[in-house]
Protein backbone atom coordinates (compact mmCIF):
# COMPACT_ATOMS: atom_id res chain seq x y z
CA UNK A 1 186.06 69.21 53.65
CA UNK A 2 186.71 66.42 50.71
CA UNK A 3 183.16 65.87 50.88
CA UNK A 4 182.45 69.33 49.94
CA UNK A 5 184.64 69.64 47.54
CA UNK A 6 182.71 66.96 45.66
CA UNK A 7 179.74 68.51 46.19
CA UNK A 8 180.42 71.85 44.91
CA UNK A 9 182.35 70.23 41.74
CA UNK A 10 179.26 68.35 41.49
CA UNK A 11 176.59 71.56 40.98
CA UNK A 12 179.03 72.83 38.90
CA UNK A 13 177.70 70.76 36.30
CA UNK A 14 174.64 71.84 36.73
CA UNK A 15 174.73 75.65 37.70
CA UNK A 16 176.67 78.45 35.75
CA UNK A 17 180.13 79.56 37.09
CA UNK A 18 178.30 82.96 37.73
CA UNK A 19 175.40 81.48 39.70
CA UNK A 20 177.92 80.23 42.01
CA UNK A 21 180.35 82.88 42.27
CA UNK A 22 178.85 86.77 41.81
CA UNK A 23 180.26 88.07 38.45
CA UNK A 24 182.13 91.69 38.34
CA UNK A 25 179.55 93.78 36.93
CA UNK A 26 179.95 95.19 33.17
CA UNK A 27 181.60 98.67 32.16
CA UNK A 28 178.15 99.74 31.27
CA UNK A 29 176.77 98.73 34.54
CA UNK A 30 179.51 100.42 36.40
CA UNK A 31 179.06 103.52 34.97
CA UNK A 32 174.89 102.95 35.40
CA UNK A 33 175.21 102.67 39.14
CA UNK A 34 177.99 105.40 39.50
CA UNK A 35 175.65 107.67 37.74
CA UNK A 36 172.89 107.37 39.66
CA UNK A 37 174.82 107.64 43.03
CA UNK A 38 175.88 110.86 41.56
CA UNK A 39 172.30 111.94 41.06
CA UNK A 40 171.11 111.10 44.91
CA UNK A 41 174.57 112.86 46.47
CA UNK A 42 173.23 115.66 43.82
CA UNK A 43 169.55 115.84 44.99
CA UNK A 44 170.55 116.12 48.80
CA UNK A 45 173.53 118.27 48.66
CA UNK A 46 172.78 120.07 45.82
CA UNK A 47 176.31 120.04 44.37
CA UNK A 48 175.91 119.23 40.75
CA UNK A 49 176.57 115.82 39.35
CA UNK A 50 178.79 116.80 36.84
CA UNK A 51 181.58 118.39 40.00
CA UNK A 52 181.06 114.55 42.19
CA UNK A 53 181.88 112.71 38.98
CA UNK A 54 184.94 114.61 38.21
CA UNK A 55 186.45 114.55 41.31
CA UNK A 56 185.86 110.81 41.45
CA UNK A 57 187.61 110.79 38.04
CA UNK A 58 190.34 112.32 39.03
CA UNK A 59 191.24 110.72 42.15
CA UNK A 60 190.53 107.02 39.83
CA UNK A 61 193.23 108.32 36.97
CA UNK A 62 195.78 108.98 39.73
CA UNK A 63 195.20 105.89 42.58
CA UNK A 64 195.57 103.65 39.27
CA UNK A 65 199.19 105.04 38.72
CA UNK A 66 200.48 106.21 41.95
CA UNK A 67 202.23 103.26 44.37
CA UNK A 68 202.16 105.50 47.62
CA UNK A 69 197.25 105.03 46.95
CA UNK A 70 195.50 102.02 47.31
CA UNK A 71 194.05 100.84 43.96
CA UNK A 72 190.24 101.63 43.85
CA UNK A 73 187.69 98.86 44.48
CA UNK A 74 184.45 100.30 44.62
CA UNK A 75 182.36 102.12 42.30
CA UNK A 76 183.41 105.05 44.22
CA UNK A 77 187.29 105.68 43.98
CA UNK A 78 187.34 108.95 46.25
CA UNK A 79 190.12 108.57 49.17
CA UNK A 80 190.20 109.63 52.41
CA UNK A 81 192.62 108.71 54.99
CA UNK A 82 192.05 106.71 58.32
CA UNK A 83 192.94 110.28 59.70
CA UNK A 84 191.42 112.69 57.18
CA UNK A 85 187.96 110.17 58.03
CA UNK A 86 188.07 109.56 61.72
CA UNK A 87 189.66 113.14 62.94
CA UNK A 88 193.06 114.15 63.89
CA UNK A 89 192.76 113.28 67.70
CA UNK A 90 190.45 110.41 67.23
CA UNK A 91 192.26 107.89 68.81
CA UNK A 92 190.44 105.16 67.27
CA UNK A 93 191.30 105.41 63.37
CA UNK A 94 188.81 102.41 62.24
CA UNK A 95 185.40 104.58 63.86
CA UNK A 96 182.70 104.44 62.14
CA UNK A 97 180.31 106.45 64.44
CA UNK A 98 179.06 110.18 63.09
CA UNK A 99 178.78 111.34 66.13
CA UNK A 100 182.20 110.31 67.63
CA UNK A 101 183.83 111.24 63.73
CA UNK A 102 182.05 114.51 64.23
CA UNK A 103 183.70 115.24 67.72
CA UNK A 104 187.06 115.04 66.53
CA UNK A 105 186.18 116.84 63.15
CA UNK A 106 186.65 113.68 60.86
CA UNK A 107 185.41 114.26 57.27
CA UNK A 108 183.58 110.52 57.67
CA UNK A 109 179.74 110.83 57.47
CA UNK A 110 177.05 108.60 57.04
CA UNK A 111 175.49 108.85 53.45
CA UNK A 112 173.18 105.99 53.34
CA UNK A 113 171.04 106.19 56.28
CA UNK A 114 172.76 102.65 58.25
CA UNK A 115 174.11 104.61 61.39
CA UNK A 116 177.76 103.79 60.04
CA UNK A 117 180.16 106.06 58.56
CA UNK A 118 182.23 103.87 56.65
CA UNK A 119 185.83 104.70 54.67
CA UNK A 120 185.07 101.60 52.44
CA UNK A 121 181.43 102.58 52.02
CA UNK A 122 180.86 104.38 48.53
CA UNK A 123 177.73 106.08 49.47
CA UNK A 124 179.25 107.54 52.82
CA UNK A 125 182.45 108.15 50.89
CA UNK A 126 180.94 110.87 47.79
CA UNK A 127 178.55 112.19 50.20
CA UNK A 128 181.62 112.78 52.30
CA UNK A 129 183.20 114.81 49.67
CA UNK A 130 179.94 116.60 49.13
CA UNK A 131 179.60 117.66 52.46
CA UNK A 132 183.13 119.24 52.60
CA UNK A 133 182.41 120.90 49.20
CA UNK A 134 179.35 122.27 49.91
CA UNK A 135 180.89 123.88 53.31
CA UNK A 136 182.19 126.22 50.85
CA UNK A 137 178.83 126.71 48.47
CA UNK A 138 177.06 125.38 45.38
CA UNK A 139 178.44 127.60 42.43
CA UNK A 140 181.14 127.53 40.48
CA UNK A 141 183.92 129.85 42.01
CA UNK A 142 183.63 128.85 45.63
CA UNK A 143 183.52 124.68 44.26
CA UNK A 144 186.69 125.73 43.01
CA UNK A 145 187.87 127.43 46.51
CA UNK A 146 186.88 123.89 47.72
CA UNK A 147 189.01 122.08 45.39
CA UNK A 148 192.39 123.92 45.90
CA UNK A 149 192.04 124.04 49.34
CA UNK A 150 191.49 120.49 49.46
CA UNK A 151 194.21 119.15 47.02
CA UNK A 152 196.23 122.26 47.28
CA UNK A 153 197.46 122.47 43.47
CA UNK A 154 196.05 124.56 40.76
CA UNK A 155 196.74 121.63 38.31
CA UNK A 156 194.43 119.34 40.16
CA UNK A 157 191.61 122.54 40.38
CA UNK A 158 192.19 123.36 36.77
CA UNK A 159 191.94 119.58 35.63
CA UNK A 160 188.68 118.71 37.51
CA UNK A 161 187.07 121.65 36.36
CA UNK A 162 187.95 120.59 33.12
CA UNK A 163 186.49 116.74 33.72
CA UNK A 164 183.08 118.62 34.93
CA UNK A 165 183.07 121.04 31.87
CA UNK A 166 182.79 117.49 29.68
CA UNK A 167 180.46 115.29 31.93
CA UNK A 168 178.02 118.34 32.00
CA UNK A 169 178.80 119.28 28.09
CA UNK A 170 178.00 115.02 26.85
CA UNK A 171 175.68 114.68 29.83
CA UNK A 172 177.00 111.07 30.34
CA UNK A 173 180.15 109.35 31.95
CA UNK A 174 181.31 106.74 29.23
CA UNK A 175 183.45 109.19 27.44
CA UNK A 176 186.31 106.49 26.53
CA UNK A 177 186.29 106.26 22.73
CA UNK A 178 189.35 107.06 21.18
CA UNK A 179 190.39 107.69 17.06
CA UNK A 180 193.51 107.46 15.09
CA UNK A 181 194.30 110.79 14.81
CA UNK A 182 194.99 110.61 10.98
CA UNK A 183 192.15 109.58 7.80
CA UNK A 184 193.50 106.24 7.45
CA UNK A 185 192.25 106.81 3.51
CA UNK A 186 195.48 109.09 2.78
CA UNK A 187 199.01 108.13 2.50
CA UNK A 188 200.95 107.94 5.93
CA UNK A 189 204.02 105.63 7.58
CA UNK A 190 205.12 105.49 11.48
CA UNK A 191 207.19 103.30 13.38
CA UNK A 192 208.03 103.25 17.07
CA UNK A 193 210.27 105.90 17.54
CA UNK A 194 209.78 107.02 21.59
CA UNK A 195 212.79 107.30 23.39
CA UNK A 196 214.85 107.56 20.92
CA UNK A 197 217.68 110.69 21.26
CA UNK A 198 217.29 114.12 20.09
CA UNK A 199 219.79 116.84 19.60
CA UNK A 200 218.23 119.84 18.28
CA UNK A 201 217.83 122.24 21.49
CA UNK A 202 220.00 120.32 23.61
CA UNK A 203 219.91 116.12 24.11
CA UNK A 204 216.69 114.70 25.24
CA UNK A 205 214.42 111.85 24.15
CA UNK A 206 211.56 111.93 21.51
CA UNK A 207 208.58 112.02 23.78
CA UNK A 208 206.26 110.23 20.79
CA UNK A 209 205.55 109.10 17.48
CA UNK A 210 205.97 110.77 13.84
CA UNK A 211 203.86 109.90 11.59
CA UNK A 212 204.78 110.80 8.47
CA UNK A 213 202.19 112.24 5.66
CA UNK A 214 201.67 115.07 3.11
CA UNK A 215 201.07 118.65 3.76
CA UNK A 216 197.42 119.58 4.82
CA UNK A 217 196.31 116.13 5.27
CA UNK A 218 193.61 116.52 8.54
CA UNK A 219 194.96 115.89 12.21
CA UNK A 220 192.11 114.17 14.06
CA UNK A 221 191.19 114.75 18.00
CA UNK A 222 191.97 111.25 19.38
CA UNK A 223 189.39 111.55 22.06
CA UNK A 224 186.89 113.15 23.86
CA UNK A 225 188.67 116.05 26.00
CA UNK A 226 188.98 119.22 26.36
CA UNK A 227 191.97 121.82 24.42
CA UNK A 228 194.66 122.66 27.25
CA UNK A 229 197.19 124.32 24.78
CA UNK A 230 197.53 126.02 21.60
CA UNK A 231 199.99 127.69 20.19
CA UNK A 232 203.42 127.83 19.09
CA UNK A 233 206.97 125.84 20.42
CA UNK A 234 210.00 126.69 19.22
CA UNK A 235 210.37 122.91 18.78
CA UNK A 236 206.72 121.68 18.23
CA UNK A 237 205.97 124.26 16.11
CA UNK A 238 202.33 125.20 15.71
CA UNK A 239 201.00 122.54 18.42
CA UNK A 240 197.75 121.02 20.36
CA UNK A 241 197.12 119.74 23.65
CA UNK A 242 194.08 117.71 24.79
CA UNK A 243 193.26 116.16 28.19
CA UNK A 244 190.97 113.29 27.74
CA UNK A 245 188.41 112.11 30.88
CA UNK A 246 190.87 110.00 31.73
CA UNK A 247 193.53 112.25 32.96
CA UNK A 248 196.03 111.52 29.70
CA UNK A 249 197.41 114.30 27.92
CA UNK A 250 197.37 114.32 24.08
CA UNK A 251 200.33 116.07 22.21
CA UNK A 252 200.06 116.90 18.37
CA UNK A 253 203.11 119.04 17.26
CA UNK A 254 204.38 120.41 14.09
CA UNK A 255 201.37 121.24 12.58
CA UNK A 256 200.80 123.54 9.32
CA UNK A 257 197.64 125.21 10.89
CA UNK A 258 194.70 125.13 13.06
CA UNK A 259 190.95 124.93 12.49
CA UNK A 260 189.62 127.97 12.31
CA UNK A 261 187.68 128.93 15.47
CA UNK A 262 189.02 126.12 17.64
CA UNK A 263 190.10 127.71 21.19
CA UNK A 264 191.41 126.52 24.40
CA UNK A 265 189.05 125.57 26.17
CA UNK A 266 186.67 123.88 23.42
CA UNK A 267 185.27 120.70 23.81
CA UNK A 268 186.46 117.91 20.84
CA UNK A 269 185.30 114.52 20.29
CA UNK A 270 186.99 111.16 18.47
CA UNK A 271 187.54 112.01 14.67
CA UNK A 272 186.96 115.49 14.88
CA UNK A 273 189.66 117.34 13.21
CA UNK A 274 191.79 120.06 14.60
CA UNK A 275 194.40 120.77 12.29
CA UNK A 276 196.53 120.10 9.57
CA UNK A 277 200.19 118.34 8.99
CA UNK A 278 202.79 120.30 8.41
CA UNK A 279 206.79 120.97 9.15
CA UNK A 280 206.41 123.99 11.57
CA UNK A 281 208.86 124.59 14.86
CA UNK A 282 212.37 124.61 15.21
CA UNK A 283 213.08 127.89 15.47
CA UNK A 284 210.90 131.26 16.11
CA UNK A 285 207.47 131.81 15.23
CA UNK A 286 206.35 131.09 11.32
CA UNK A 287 209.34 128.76 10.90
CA UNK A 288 209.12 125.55 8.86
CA UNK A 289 210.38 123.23 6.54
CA UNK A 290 213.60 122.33 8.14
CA UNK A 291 212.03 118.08 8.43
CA UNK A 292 209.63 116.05 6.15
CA UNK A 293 205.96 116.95 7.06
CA UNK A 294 204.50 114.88 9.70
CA UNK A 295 202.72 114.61 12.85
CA UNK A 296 204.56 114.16 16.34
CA UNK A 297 202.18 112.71 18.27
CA UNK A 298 202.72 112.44 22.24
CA UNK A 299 200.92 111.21 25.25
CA UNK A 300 201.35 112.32 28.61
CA UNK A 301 200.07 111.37 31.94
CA UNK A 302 199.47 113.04 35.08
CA UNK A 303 199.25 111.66 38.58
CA UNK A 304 198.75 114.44 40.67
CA UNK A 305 202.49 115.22 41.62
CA UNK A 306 203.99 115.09 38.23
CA UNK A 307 203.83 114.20 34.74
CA UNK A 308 205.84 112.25 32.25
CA UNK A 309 205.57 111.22 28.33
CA UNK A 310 204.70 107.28 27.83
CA UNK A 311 204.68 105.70 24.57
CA UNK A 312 202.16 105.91 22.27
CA UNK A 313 202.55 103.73 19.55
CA UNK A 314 200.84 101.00 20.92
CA UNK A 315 197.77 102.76 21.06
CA UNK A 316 198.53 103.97 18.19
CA UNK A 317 198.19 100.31 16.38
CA UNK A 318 195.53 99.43 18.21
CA UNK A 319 193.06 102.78 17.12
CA UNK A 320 194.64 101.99 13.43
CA UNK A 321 193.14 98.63 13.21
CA UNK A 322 189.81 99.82 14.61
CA UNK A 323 189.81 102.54 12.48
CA UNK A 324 190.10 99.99 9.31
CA UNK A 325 187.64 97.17 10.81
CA UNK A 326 185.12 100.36 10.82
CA UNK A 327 185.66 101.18 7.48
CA UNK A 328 184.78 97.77 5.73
């Protein structure tokens, strides 16, 4: 064993780190091979890319933030069960034969041709979910039968749908970029302010971040995503929500007025703006002026049970300072 140790520390002097141990393969390449494993489930099932990535999606935002899923490890971050993949009455919960799977009406199913159905496998895993969507049919109304009946909650139908309406809208996957959601030319202050206590409506926590700035100055989408709400709160006032591809849910409140045209259900991207700062909510429709003008800001995430507020001036820094190294 000592002598190879030496050995080993030995080549190391002479071979790259990532010669001798494989490296984790790049966002970009992630999303590459993901993509085209889409496209093969696509062109043998028929089910349309754009449905097999969002469902993916989904089930990655909320195994990365629920403790009772494993993490994802694969390219692949679909999840079935030992029993969901091997049958009800199978009484061997690790089997990887079709055949036997198929007896006992397991969802597992061999995808790439090896004579395996494998739970770990990613191939065997989408073309899994394929197979039980397509059970149902190809178009849009009966892939959304297949999604409540699977997961059982309109949120979880409404918010894939909404993931498949973007990946087929940008046509790609890497839909990540984010934006302060002011023009960092104008005049504007924040400071961390979530969690602190509110009293107006009864006591509760501020769920975000004001930041502070004139009347009419634009309010920016902070993301690619897709408009869940619009409308008025009798606290947010005139007020925006956006889901981005990654299952968080973007909050901009008090707002002096929309963009004309912009709907839910519209697509926005990183910079594009939405609406305006103002001093609306509080009270009934049209009411305003009762604070400074600003924007409360919020995020939100969503992990397939329930949802809760986290805080956002982190990010918010962080987009800030990209914002201003991009201007220079």
């Amino acid at each position: 064993m000592g002598r190879l140790i030496i050995v080993l520390l030995f080549l190391s002097l002479f071979i790259p780190f990532s010669v001798l141990a494989k490296e984790a393969p790049s966002e970009e390449e992630m999303y590459r091979k993901r993509m085209e494993l889409y496209k093969k489930v696509e062109a043998v099932t028929l089910i349309p890319w754009y449905y097999l990535a969002a469902i993916d999606q989904y089930e990655r935002t909320i195994r990365t933030v629920r403790k009772d899923l494993p993490k994802p490890e694969g390219i692949i971050s679909i999840y079935f069960t030992e029993e969901q993949w091997s049958g009800g009455w199978n009484p061997n919960r690790n089997d990887v034969n079709p055949r036997s799977i198929a007896y006992f009406d397991g969802m597992g199913v061999d995808g790439n041709g090896d004579g395996k159905a494998e739970r770990t496998n990613d191939e065997d895993v989408l073309f899994a979910m394929a197979k039980y969507v397509k059970q149902y049919g190809m178009d849009h109304d009966n892939i959304k039968i297949a999604l409540w009946n699977y997961y059982k909650r309109d949120r979880a139908v409404s918010i894939i749908v909404g993931k498949a309406k973007m990946y087929r809208h940008f046509g790609r996957l890497n839909l990540d970029q984010k934006s302060f959601p002011l023009p960092i030319r104008y005049n504007y202050s924040y400071k961390n302010t979530w969690g602190d206590a509110r009293g107006w409506g009864g006591r509760r926590i501020h769920e975000g971040t004001d930041i502070f700035a004139d009347y009419g100055v634009p309010v920016l989408s902070t993301c690619y995503g897709i408009v869940e709400m619009k409308g008025w709160n009798k606290y947010g006032g005139w007020r925006i929500g956006i889901r981005d591809i990654n299952n968080t849910y973007h909050y901009f409140a008090h707002l002096n007025g929309f963009v004309n045209g912009l709907h839910v259900g519209q697509m926005v991207e990183p910079g594009m703006m939405i609406g305006a700062v103002g001093s609306s909510g509080y009270g009934p429709p049209g009411t305003s002026g009762k604070f400074p003008p600003h924007l409360h800001y919020g995020m939100y995430k969503y992990n397939g049970k329930t949802e809760w507020s986290f805080d956002p001036f982190p990010y918010l820094r962080r987009w800030e300072q990209e914002a201003k190294r991009n201007r220079r």
